[in-house]
Protein backbone atom coordinates (compact mmCIF):
# COMPACT_ATOMS: atom_id res chain seq x y z
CA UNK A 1 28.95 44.41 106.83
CA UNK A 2 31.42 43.78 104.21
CA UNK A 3 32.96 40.32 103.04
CA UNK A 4 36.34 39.89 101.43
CA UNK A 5 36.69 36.90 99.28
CA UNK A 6 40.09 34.31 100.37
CA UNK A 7 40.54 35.12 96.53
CA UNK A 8 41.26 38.54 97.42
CA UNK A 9 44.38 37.81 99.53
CA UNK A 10 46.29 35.57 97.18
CA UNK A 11 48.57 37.17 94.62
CA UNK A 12 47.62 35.93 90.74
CA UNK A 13 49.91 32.81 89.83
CA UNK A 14 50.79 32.77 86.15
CA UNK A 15 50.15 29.69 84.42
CA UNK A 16 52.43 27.98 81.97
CA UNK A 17 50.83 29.67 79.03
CA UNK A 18 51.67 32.80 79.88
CA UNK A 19 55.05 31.74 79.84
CA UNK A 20 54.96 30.39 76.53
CA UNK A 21 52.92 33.23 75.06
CA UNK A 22 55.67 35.56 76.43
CA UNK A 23 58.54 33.28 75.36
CA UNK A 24 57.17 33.58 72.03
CA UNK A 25 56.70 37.39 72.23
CA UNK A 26 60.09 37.42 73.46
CA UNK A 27 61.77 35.23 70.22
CA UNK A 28 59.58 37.14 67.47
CA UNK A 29 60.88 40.65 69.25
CA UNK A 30 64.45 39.27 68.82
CA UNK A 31 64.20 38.16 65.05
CA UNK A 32 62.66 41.36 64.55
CA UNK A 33 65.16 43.25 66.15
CA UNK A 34 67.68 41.22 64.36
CA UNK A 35 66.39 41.49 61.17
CA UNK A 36 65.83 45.25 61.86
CA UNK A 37 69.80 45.56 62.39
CA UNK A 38 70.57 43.27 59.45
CA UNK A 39 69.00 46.03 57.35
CA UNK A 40 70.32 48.91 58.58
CA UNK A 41 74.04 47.23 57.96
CA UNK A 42 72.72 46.32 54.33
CA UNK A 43 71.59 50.31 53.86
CA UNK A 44 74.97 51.81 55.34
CA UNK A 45 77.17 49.22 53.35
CA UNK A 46 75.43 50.56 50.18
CA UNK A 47 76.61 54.25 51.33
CA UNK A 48 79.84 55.38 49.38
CA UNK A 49 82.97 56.32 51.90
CA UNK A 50 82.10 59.81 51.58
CA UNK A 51 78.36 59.37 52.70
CA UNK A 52 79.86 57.37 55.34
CA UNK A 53 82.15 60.04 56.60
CA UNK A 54 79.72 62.84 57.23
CA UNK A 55 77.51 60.34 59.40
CA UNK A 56 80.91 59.88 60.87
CA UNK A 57 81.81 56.43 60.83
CA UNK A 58 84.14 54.08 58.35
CA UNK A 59 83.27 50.80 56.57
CA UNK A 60 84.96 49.23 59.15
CA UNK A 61 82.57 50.58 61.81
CA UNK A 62 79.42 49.91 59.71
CA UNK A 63 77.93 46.83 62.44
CA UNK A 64 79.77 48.25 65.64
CA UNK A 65 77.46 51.45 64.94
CA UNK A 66 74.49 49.55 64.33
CA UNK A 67 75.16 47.38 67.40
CA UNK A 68 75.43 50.94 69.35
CA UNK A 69 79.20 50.45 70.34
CA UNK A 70 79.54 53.56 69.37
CA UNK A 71 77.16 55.29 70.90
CA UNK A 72 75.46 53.18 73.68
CA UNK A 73 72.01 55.45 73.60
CA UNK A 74 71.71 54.41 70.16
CA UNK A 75 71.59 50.79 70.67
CA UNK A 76 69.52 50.82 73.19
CA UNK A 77 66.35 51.99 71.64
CA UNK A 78 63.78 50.08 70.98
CA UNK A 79 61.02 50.54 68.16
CA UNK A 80 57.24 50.65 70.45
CA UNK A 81 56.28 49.08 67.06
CA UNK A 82 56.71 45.79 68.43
């Protein structure tokens, strides 16, 4: 004969530290994302016009790039680094 415990039945409630410990994972993933992006715009502002033109972009599209306006795949990945 088996037994089921009333455990069994009831789905896992998450406590309020697991909502702090992911609203923390969640902030430190944005500053690093940020910061990430910040860098990128640094290294492509230190590329001459020319450098810039065979990535194909302009100065003036230096963040939009980064941001992935122009090409939406691009700004959606996401380092697994994190």
């Amino acid at each position: 004969m088996s037994t089921l415990s009333s455990a069994a039945g009831r789905p896992a409630q998450p406590g309020a530290s697991g909502a702090v410990v992911r609203w923390i994972g969640a902030g430190a993933y944005a500053v690093l994302a940020y910061l990430e992006r910040r860098a990128a715009i640094k290294t492509l502002r230190g590329l001459d016009d020319r450098a810039l033109r065979d990535i194909g972009i302009s100065r003036c599209q230096i963040e939009a790039a980064v941001g992935g306006a122009l090409n939406p795949a691009m700004g959606k990945f996401r380092s697994k680094t994190f």
